[in-house]
C-alpha atoms as a PDB file:
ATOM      1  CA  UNK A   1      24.651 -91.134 -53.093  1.00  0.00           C
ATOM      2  CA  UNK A   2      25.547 -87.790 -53.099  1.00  0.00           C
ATOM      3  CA  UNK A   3      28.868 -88.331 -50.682  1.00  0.00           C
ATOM      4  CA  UNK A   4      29.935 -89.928 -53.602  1.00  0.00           C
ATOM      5  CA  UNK A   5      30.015 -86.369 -55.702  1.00  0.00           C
ATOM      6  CA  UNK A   6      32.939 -84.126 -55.590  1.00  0.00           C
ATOM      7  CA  UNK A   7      31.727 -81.030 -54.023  1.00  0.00           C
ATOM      8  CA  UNK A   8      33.463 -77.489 -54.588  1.00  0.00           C
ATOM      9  CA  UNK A   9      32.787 -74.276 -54.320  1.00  0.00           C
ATOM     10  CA  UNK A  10      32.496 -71.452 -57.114  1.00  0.00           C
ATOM     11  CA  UNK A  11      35.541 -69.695 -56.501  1.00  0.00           C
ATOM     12  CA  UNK A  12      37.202 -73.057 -56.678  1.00  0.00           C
ATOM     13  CA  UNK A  13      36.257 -73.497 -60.074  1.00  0.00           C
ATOM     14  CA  UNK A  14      37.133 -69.955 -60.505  1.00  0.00           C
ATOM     15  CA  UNK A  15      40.532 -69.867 -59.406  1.00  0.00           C
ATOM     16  CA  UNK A  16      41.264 -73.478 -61.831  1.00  0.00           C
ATOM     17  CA  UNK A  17      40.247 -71.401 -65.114  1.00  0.00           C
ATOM     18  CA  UNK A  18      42.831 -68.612 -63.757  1.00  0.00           C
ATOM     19  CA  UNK A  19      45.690 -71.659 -63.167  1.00  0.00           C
ATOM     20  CA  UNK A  20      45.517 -72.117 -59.624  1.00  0.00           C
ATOM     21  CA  UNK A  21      43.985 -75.296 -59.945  1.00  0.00           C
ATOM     22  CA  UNK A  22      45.181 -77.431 -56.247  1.00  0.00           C
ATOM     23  CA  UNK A  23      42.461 -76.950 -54.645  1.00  0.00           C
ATOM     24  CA  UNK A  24      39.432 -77.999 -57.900  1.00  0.00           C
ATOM     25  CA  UNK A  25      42.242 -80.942 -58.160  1.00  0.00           C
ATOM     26  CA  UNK A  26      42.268 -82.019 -54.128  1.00  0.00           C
ATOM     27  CA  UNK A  27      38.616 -81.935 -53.766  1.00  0.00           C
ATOM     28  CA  UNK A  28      37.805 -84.325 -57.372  1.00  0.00           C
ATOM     29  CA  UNK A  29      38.615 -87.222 -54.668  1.00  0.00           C
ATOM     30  CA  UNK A  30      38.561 -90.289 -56.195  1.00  0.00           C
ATOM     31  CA  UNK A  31      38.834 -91.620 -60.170  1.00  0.00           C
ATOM     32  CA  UNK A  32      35.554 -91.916 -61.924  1.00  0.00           C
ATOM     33  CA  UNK A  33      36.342 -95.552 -61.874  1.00  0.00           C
ATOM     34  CA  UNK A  34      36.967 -95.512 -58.071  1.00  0.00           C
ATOM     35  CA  UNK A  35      33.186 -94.109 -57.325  1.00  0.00           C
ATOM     36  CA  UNK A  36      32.340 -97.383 -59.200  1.00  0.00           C
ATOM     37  CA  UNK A  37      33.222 -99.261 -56.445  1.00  0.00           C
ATOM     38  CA  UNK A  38      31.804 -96.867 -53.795  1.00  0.00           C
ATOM     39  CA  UNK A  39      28.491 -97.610 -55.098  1.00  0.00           C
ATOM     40  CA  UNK A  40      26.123 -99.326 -52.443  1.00  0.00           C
ATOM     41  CA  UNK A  41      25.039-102.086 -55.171  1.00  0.00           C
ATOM     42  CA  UNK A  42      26.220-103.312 -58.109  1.00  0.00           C
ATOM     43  CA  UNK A  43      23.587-105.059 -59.123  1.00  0.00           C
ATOM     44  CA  UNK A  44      20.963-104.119 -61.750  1.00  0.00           C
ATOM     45  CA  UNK A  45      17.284-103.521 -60.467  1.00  0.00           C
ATOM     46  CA  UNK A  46      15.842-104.895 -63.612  1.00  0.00           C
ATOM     47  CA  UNK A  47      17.125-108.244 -63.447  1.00  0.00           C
ATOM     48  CA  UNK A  48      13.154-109.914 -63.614  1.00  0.00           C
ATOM     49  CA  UNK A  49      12.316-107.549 -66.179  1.00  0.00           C
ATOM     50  CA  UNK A  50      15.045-107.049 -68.480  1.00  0.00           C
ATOM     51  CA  UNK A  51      14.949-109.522 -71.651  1.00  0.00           C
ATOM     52  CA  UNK A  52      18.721-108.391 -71.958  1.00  0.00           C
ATOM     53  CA  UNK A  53      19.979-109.912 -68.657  1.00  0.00           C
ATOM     54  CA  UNK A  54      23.002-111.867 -68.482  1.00  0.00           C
ATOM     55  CA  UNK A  55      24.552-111.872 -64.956  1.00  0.00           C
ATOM     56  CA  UNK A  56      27.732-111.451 -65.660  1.00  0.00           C
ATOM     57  CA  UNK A  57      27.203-108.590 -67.992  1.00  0.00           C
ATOM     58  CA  UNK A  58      24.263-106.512 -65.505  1.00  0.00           C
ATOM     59  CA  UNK A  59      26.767-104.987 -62.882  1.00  0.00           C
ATOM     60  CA  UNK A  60      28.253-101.890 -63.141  1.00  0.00           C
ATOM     61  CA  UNK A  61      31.659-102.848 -63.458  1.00  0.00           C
ATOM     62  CA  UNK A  62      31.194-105.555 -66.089  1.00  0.00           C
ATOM     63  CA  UNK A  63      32.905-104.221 -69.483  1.00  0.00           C
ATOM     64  CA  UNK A  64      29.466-105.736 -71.487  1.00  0.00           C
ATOM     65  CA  UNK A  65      27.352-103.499 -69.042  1.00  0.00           C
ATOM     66  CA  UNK A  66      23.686-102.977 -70.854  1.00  0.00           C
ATOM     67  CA  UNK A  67      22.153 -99.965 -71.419  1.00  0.00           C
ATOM     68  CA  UNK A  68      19.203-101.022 -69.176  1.00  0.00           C
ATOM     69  CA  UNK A  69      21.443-100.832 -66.155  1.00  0.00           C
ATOM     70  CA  UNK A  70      19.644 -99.131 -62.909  1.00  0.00           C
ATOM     71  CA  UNK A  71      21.669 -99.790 -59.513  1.00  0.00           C
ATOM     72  CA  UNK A  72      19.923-102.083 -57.178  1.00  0.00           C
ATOM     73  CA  UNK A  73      18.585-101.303 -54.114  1.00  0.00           C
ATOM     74  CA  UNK A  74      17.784 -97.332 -54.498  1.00  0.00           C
ATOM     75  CA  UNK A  75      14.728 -95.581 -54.404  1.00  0.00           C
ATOM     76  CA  UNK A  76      13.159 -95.722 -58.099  1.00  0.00           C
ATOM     77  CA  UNK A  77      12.953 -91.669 -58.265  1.00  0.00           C
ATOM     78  CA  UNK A  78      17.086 -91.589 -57.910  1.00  0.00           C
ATOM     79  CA  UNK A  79      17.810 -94.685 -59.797  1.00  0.00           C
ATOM     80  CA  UNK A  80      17.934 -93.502 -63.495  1.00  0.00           C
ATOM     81  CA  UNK A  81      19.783 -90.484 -62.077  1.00  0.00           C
ATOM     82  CA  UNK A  82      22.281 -93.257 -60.751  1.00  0.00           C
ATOM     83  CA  UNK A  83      22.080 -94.615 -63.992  1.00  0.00           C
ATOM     84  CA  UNK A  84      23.280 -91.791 -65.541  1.00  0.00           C
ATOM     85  CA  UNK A  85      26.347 -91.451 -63.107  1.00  0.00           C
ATOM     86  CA  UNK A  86      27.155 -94.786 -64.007  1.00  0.00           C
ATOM     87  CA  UNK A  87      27.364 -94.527 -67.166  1.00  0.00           C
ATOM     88  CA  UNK A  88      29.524 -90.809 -66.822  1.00  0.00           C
ATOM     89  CA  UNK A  89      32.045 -92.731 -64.660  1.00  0.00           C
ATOM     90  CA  UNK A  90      32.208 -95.730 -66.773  1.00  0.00           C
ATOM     91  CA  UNK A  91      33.049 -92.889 -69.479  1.00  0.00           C
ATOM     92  CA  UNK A  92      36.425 -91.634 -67.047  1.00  0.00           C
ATOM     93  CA  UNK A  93      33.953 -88.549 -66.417  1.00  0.00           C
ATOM     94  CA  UNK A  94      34.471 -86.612 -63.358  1.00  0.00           C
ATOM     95  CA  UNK A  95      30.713 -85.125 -61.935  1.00  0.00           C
ATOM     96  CA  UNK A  96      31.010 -81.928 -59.784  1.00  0.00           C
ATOM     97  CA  UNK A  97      28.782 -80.287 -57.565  1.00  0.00           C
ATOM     98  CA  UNK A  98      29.666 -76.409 -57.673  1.00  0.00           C
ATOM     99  CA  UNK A  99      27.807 -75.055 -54.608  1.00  0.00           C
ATOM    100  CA  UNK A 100      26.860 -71.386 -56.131  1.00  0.00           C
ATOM    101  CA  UNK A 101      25.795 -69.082 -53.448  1.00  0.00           C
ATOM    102  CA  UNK A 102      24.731 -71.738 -51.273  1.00  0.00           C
ATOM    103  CA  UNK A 103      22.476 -74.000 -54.254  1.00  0.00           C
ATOM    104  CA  UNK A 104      24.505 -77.208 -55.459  1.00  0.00           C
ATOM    105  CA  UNK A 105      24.461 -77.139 -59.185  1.00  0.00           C
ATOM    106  CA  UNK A 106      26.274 -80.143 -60.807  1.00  0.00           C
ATOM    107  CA  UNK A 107      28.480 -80.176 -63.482  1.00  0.00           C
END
């Protein structure tokens, strides 16, 4: 899952407050929406235990999307962090990585 991120560096983010912003905008990659469909399920996990489950609402492109939604097929200690991205993306909200000094901090 983390491919999916947009990685930068700190001076990247640096140099976009100042207003020389091409390189924060080349390395955003794809639209929020677009890492929707990068996703390697988009299935929920909780389909057997959810008492909100409709199929054609529990995917994560599906406009009635629950709040119970946790990607299928991920290891459960990532999944609600998945969830979270989910939901961000859903929202048009880019997620950044800014690699600070060689630690990856997101954003």
């Amino acid at each position: 899952m983390g491919n999916l991120l947009s990685q930068m560096t700190h001076d990247m983010v640096e140099h976009a407050i100042l207003g020389f912003s091409r390189p924060l905008i080349k390395a955003l990659g794809l639209f929020p929406e677009g890492m929707l469909h990068k996703l390697p399920s988009q299935a929920c996990e909780n389909v057997r235990s959810c008492s909100l489950f409709i199929e054609r609402d529990c995917t994560a492109l599906a406009k009635g999307m629950p709040w119970c939604f946790e990607p299928a097929g991920l290891d459960s200690s990532v999944r609600s962090l998945v969830a979270e991205l989910v939901r961000l993306w859903r929202d048009k909200t880019y997620v950044l990585v800014v690699e600070e000094g060689g630690v990856g901090v997101a954003t």
